[in-house]
PDB file of N, CA and C in Angstrom:
ATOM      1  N   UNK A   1      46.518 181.567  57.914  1.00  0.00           N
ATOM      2  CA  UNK A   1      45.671 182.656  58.402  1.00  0.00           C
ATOM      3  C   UNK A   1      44.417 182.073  59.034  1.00  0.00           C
ATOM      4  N   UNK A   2      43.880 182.466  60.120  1.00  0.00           N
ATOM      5  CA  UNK A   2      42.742 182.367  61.152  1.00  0.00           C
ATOM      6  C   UNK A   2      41.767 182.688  60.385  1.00  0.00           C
ATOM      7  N   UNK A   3      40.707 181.389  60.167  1.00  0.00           N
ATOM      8  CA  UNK A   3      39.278 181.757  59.787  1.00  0.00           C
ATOM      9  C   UNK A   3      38.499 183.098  60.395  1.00  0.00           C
ATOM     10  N   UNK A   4      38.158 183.666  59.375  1.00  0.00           N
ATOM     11  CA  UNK A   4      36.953 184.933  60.620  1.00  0.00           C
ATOM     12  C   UNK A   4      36.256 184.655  59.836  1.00  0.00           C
ATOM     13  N   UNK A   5      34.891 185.187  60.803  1.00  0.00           N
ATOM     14  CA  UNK A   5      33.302 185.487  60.328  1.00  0.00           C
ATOM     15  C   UNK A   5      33.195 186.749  59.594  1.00  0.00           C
ATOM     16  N   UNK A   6      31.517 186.863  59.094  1.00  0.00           N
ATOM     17  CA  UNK A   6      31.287 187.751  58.589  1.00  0.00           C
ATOM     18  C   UNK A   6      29.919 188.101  59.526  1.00  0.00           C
ATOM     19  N   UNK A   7      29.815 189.091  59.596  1.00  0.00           N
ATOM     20  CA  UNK A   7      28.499 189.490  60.647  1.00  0.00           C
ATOM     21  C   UNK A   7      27.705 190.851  59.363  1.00  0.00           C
ATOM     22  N   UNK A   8      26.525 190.418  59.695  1.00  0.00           N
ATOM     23  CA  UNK A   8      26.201 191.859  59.520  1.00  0.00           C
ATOM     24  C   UNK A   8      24.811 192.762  60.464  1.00  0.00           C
ATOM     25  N   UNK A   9      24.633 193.682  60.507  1.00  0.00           N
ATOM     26  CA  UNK A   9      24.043 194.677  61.634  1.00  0.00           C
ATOM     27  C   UNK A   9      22.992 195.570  60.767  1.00  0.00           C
ATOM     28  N   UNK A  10      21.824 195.081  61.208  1.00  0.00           N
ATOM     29  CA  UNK A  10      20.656 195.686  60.470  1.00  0.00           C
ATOM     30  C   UNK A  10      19.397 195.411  60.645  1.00  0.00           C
ATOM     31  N   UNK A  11      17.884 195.701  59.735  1.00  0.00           N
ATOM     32  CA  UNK A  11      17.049 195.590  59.883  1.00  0.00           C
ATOM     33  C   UNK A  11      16.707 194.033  60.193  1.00  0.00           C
ATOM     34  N   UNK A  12      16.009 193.468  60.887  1.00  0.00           N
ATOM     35  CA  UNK A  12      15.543 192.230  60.375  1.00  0.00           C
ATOM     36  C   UNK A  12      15.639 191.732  59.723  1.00  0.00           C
ATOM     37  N   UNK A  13      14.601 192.762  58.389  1.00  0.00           N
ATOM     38  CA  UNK A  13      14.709 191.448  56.976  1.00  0.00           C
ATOM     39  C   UNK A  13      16.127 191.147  56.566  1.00  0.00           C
ATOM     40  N   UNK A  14      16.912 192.209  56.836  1.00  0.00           N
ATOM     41  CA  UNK A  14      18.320 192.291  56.123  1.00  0.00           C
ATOM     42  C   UNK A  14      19.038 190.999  56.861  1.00  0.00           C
ATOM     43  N   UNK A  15      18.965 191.157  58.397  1.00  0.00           N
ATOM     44  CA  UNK A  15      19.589 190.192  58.794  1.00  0.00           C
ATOM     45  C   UNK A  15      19.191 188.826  58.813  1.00  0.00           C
ATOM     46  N   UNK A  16      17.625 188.651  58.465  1.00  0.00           N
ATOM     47  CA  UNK A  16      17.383 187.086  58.703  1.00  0.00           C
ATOM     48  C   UNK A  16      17.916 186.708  56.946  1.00  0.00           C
ATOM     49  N   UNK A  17      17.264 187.512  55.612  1.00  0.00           N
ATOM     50  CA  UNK A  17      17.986 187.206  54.346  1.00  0.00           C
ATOM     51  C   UNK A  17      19.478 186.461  55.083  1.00  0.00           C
ATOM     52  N   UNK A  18      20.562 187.308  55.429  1.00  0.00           N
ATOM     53  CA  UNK A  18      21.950 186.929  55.298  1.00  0.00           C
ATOM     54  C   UNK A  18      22.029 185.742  56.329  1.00  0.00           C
ATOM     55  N   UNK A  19      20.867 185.434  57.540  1.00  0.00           N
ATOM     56  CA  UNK A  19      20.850 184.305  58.264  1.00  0.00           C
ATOM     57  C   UNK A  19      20.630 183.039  57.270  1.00  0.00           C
ATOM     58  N   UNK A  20      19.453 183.276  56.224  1.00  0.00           N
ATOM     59  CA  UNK A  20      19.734 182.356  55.703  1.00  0.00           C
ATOM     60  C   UNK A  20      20.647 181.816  54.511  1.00  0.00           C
ATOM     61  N   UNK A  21      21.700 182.619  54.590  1.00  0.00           N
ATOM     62  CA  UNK A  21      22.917 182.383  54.023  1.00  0.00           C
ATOM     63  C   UNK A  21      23.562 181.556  54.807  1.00  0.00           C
ATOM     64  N   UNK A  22      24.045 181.904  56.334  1.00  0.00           N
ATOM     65  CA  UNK A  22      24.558 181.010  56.888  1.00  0.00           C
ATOM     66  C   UNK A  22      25.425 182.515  57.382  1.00  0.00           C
ATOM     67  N   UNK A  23      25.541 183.375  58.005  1.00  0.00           N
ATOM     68  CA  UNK A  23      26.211 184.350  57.977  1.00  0.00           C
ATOM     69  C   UNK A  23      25.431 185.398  59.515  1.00  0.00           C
ATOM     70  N   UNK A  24      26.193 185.388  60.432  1.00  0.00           N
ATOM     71  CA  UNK A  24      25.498 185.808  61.485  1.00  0.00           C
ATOM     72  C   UNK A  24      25.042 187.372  61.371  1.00  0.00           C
ATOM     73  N   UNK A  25      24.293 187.579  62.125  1.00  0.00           N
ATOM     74  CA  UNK A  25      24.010 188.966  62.017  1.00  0.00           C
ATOM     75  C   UNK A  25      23.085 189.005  63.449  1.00  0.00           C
ATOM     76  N   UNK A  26      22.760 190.491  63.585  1.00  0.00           N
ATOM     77  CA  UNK A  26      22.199 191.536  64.549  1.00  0.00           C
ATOM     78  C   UNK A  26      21.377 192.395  64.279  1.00  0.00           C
ATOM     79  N   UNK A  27      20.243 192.179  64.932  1.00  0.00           N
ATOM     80  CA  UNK A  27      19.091 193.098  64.796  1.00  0.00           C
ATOM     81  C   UNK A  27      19.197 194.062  65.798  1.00  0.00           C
ATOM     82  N   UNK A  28      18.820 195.407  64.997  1.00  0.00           N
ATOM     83  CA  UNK A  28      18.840 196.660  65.219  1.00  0.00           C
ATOM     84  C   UNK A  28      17.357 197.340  65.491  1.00  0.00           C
ATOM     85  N   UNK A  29      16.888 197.549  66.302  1.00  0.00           N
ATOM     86  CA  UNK A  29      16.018 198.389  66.317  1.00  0.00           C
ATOM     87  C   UNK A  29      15.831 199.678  66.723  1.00  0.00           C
ATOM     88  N   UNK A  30      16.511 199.778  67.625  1.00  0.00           N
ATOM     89  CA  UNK A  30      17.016 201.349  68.130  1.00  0.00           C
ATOM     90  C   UNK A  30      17.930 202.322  66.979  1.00  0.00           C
ATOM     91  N   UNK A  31      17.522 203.308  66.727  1.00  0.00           N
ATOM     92  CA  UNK A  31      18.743 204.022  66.164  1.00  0.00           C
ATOM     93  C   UNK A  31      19.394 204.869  67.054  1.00  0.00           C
ATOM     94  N   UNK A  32      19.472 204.577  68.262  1.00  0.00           N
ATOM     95  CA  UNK A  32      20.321 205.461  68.864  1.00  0.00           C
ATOM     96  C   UNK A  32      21.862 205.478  68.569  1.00  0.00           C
ATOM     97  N   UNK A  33      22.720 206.509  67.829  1.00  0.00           N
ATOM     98  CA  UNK A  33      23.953 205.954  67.329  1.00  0.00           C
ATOM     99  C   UNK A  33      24.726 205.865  68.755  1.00  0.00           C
ATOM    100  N   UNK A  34      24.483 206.603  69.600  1.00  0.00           N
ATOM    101  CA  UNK A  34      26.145 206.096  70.691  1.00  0.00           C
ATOM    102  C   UNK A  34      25.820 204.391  70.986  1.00  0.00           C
ATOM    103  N   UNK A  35      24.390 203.698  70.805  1.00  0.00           N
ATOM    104  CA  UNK A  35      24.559 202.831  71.628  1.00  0.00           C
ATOM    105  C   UNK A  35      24.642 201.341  69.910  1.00  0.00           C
ATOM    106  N   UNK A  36      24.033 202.260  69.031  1.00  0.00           N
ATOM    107  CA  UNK A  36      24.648 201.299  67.832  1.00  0.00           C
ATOM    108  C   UNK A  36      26.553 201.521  67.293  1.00  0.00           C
ATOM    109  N   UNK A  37      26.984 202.605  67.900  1.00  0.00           N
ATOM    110  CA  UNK A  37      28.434 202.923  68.172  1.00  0.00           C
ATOM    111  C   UNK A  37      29.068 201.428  69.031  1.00  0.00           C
ATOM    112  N   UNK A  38      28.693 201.365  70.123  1.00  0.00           N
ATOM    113  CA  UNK A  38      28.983 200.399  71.352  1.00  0.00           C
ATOM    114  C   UNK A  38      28.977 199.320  70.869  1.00  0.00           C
ATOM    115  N   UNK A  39      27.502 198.661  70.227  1.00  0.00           N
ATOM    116  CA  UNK A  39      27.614 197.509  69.707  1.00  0.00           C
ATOM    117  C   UNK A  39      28.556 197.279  68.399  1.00  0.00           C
ATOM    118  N   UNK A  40      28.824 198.338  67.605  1.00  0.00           N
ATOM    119  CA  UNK A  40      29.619 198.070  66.720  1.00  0.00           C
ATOM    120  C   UNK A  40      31.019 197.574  67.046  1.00  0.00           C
ATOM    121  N   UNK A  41      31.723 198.389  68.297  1.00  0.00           N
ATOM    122  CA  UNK A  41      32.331 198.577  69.176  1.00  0.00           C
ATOM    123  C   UNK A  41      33.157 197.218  69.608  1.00  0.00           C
ATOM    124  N   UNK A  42      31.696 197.073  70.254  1.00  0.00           N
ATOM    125  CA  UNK A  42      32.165 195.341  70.930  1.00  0.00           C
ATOM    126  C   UNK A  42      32.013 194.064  69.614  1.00  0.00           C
ATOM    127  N   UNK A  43      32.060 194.295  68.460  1.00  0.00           N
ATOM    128  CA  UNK A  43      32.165 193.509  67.531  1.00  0.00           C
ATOM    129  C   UNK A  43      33.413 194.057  66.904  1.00  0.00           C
ATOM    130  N   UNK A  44      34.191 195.106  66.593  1.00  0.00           N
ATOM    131  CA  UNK A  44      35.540 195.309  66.118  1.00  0.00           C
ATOM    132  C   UNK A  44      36.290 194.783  66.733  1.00  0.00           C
ATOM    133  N   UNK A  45      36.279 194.843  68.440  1.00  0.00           N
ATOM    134  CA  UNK A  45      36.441 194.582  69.478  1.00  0.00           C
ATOM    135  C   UNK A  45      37.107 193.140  69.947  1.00  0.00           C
ATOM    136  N   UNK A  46      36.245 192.145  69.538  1.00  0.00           N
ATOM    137  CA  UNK A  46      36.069 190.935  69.629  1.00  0.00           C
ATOM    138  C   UNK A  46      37.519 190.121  68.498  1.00  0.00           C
ATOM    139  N   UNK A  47      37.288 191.055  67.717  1.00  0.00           N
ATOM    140  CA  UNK A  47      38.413 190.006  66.805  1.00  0.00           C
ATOM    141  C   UNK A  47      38.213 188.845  65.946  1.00  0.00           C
ATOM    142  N   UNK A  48      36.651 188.643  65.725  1.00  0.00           N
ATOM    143  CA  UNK A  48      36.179 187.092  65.112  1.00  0.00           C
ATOM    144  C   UNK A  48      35.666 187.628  63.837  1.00  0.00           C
ATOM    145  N   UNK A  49      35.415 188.768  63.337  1.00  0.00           N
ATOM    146  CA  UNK A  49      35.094 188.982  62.452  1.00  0.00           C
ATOM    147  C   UNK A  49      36.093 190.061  61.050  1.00  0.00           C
ATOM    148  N   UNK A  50      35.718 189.758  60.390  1.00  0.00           N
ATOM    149  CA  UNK A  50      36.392 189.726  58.837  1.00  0.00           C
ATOM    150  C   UNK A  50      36.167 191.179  58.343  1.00  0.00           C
ATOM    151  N   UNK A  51      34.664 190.912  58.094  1.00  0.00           N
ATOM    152  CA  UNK A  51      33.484 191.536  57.380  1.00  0.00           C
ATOM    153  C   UNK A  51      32.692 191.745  58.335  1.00  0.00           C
ATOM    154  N   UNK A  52      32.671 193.425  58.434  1.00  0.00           N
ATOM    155  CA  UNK A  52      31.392 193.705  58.674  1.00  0.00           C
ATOM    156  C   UNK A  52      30.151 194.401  57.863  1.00  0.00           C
ATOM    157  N   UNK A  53      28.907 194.482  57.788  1.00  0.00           N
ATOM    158  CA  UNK A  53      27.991 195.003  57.039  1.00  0.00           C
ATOM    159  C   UNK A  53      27.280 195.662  58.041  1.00  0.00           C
ATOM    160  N   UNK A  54      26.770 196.989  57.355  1.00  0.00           N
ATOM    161  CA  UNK A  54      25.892 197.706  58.358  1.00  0.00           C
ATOM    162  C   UNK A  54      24.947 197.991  57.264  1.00  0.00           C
ATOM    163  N   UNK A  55      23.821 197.671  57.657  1.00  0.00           N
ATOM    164  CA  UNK A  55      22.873 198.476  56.452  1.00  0.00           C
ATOM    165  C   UNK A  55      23.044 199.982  56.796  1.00  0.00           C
ATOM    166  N   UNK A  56      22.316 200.659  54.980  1.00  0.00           N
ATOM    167  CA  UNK A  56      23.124 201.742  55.302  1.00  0.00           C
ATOM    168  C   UNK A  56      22.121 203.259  56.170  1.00  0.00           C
ATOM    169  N   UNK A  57      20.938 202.704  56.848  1.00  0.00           N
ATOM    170  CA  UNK A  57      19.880 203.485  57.608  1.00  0.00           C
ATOM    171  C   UNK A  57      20.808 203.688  58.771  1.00  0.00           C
ATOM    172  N   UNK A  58      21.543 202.594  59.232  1.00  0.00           N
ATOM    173  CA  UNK A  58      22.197 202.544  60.797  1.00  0.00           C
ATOM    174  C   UNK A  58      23.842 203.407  60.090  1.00  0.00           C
ATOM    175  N   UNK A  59      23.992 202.897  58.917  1.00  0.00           N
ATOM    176  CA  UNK A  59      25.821 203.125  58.568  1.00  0.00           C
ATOM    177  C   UNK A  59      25.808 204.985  58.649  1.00  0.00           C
ATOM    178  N   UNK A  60      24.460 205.495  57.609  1.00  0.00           N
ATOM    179  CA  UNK A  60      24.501 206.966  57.793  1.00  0.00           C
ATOM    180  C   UNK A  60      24.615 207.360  59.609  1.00  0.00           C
ATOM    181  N   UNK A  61      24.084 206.915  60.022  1.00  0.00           N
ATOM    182  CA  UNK A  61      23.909 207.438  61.479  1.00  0.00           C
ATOM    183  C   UNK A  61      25.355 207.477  62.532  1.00  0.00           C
ATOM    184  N   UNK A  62      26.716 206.843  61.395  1.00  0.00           N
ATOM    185  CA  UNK A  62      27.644 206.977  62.197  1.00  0.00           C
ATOM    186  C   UNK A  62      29.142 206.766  61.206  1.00  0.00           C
ATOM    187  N   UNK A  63      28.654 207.469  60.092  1.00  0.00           N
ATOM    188  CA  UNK A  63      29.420 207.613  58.577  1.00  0.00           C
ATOM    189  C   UNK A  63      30.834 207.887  59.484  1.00  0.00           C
ATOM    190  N   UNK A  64      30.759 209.309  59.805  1.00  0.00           N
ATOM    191  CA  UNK A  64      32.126 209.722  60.186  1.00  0.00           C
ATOM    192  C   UNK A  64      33.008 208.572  61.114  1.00  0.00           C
ATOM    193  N   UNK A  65      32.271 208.156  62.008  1.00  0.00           N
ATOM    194  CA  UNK A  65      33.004 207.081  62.801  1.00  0.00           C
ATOM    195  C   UNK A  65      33.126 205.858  61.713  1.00  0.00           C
ATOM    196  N   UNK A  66      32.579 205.504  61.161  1.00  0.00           N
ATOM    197  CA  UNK A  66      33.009 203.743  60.558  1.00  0.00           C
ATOM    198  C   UNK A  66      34.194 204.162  59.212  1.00  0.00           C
ATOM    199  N   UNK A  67      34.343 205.696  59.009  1.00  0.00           N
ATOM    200  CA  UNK A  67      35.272 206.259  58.083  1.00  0.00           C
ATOM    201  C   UNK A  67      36.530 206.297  58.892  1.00  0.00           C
ATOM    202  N   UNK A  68      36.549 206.465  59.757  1.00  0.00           N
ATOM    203  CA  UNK A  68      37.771 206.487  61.023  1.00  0.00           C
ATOM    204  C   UNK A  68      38.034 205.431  60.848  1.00  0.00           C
ATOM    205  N   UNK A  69      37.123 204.616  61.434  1.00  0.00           N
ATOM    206  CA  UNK A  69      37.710 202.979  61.689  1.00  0.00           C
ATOM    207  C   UNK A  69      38.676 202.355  60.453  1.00  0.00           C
ATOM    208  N   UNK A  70      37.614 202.870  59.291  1.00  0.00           N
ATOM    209  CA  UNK A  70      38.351 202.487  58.146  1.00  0.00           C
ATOM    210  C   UNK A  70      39.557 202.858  57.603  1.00  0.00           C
ATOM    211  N   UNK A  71      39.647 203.894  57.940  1.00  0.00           N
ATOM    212  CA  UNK A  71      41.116 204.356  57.586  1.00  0.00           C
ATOM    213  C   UNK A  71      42.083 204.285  58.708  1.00  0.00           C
ATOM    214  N   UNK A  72      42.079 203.472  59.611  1.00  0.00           N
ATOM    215  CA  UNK A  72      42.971 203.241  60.669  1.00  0.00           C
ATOM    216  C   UNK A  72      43.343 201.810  61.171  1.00  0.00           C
ATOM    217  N   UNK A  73      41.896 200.531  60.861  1.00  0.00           N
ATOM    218  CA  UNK A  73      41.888 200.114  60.705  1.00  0.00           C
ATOM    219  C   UNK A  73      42.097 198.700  59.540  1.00  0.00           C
ATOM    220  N   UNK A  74      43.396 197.696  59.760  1.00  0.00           N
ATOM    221  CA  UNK A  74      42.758 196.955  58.339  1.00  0.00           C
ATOM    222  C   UNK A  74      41.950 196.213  58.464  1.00  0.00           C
ATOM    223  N   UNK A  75      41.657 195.496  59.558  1.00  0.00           N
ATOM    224  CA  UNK A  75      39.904 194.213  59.966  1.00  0.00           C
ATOM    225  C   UNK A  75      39.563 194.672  61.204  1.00  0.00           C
ATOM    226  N   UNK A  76      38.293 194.678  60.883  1.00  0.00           N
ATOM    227  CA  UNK A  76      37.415 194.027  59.981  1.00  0.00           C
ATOM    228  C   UNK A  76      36.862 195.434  58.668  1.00  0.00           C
ATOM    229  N   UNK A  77      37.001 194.496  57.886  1.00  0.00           N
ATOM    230  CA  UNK A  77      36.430 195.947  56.959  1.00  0.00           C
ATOM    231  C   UNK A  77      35.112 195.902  57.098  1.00  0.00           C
ATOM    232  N   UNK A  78      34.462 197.147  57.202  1.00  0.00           N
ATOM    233  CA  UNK A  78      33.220 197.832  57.401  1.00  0.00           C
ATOM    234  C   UNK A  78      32.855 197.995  56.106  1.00  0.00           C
ATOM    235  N   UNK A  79      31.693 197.510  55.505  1.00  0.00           N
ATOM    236  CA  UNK A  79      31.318 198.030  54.784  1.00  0.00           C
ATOM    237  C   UNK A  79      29.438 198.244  54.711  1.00  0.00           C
ATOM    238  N   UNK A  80      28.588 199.528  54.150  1.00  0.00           N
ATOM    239  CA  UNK A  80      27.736 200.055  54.003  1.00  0.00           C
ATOM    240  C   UNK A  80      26.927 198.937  52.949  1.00  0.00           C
ATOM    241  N   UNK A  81      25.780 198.736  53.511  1.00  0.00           N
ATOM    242  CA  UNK A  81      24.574 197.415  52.744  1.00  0.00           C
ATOM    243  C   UNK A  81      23.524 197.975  52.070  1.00  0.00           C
ATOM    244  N   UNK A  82      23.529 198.317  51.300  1.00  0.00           N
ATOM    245  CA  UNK A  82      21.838 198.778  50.993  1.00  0.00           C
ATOM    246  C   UNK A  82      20.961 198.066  51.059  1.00  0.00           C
ATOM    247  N   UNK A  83      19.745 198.578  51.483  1.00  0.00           N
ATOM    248  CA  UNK A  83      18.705 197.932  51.398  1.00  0.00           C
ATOM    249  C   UNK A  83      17.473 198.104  50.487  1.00  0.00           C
ATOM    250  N   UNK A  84      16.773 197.132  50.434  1.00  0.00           N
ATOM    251  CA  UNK A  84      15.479 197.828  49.769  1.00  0.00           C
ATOM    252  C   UNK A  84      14.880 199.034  49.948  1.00  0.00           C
ATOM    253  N   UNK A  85      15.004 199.982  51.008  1.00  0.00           N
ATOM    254  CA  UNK A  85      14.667 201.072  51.214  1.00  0.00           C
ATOM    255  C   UNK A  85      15.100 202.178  50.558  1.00  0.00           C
ATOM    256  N   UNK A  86      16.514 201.638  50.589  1.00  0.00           N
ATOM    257  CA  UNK A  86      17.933 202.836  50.453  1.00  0.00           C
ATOM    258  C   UNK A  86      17.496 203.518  49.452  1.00  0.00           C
ATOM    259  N   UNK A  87      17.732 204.622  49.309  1.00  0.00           N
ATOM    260  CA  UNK A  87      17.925 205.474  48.017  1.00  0.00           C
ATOM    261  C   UNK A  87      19.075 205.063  47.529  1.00  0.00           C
ATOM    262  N   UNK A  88      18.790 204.938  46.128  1.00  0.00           N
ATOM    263  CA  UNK A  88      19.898 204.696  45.054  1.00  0.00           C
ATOM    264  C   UNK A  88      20.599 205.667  45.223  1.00  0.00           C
ATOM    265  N   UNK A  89      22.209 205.477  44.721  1.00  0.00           N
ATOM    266  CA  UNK A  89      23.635 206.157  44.924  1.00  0.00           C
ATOM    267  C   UNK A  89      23.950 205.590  44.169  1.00  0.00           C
ATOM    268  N   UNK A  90      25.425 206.730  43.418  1.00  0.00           N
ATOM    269  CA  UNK A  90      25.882 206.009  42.580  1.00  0.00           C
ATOM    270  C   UNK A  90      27.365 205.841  43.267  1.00  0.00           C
ATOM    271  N   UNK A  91      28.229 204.766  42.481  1.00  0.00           N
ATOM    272  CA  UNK A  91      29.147 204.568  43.194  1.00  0.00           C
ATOM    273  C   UNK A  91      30.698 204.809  42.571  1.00  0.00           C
ATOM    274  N   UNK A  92      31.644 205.411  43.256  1.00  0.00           N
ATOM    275  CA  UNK A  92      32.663 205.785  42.455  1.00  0.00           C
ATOM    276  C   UNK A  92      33.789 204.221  42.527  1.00  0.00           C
ATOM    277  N   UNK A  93      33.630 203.891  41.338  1.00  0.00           N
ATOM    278  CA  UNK A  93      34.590 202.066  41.691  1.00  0.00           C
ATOM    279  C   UNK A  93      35.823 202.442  41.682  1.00  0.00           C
ATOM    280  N   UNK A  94      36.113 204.090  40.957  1.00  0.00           N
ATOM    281  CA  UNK A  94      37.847 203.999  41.000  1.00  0.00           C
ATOM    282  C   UNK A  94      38.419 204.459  42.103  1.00  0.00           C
ATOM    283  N   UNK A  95      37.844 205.436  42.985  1.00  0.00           N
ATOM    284  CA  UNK A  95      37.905 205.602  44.499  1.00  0.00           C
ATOM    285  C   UNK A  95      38.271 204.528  45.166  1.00  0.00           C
ATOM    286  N   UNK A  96      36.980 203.866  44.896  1.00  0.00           N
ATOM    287  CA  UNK A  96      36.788 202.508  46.176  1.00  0.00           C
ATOM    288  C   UNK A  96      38.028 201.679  46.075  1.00  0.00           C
ATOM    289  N   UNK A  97      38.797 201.798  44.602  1.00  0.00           N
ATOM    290  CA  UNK A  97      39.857 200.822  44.101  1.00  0.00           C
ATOM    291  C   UNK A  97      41.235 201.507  45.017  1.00  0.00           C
ATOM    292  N   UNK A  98      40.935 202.851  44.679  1.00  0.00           N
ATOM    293  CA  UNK A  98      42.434 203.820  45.104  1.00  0.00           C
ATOM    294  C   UNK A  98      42.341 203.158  46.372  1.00  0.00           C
ATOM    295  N   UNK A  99      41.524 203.159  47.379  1.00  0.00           N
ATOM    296  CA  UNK A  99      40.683 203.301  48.863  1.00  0.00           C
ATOM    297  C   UNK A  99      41.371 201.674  49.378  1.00  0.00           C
ATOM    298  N   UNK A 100      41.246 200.721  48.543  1.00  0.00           N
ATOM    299  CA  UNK A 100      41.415 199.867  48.846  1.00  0.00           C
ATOM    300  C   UNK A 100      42.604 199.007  48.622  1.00  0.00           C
ATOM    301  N   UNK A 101      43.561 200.284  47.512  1.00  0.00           N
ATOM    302  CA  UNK A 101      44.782 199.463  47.332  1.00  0.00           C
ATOM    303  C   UNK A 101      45.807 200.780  48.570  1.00  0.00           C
ATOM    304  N   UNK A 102      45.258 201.157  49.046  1.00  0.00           N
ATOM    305  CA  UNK A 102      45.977 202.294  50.088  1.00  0.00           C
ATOM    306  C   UNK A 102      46.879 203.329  49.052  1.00  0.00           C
ATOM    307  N   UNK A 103      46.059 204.018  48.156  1.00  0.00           N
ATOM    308  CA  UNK A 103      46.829 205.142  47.236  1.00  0.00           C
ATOM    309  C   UNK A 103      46.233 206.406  47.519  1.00  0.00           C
ATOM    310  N   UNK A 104      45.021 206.318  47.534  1.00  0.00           N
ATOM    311  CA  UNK A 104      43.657 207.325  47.138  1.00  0.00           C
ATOM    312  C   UNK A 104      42.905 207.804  48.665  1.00  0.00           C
TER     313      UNK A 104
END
């Protein structure tokens, strides 16, 4: 199997933190969703990536679409980042389990 990346798409701090992981990422400053749509777009697009992360200020702004992707898509999986900002959520793990073994 073909190495892929992991990218993730977000604030600054979010993305320079995961830069200094070693893990590329994209700064966001616009919230315009058709044109954070596009860029998401041309990164599904591309085929080099695995993992994607969206923090979740930009992920709300285009829930219904990265829920599409996800359920139609198997890579790159999309998944929602919290940030220090985020409001706490709680999370359903047996969903995410159904969700991810394709039952649920």
């Amino acid at each position: 199997m073909e190495k892929k990346k992991i990218l993730v798409i977000g604030d600054k701090y979010t993305v320079n933190m995961f830069n200094l992981l070693g893990i590329d990422g994209v700064v966001v400053e616009d919230r315009d969703p058709a044109k954070i749509r596009k860029l998401l777009d041309t990164y599904i697009g591309s085929g080099e990536f695995s993992i994607i992360y969206i923090t979740k200020e930009l992920g709300d702004l285009l829930k219904d679409y990265i829920d599409k992707i996800s359920a139609t898509k198997r890579w790159p999986v999309i998944t929602i980042l919290p940030t220090r900002w985020s409001k706490a959520e709680e999370i359903d793990v047996s969903s995410l389990l159904r969700k991810a073994l394709g039952v649920g």
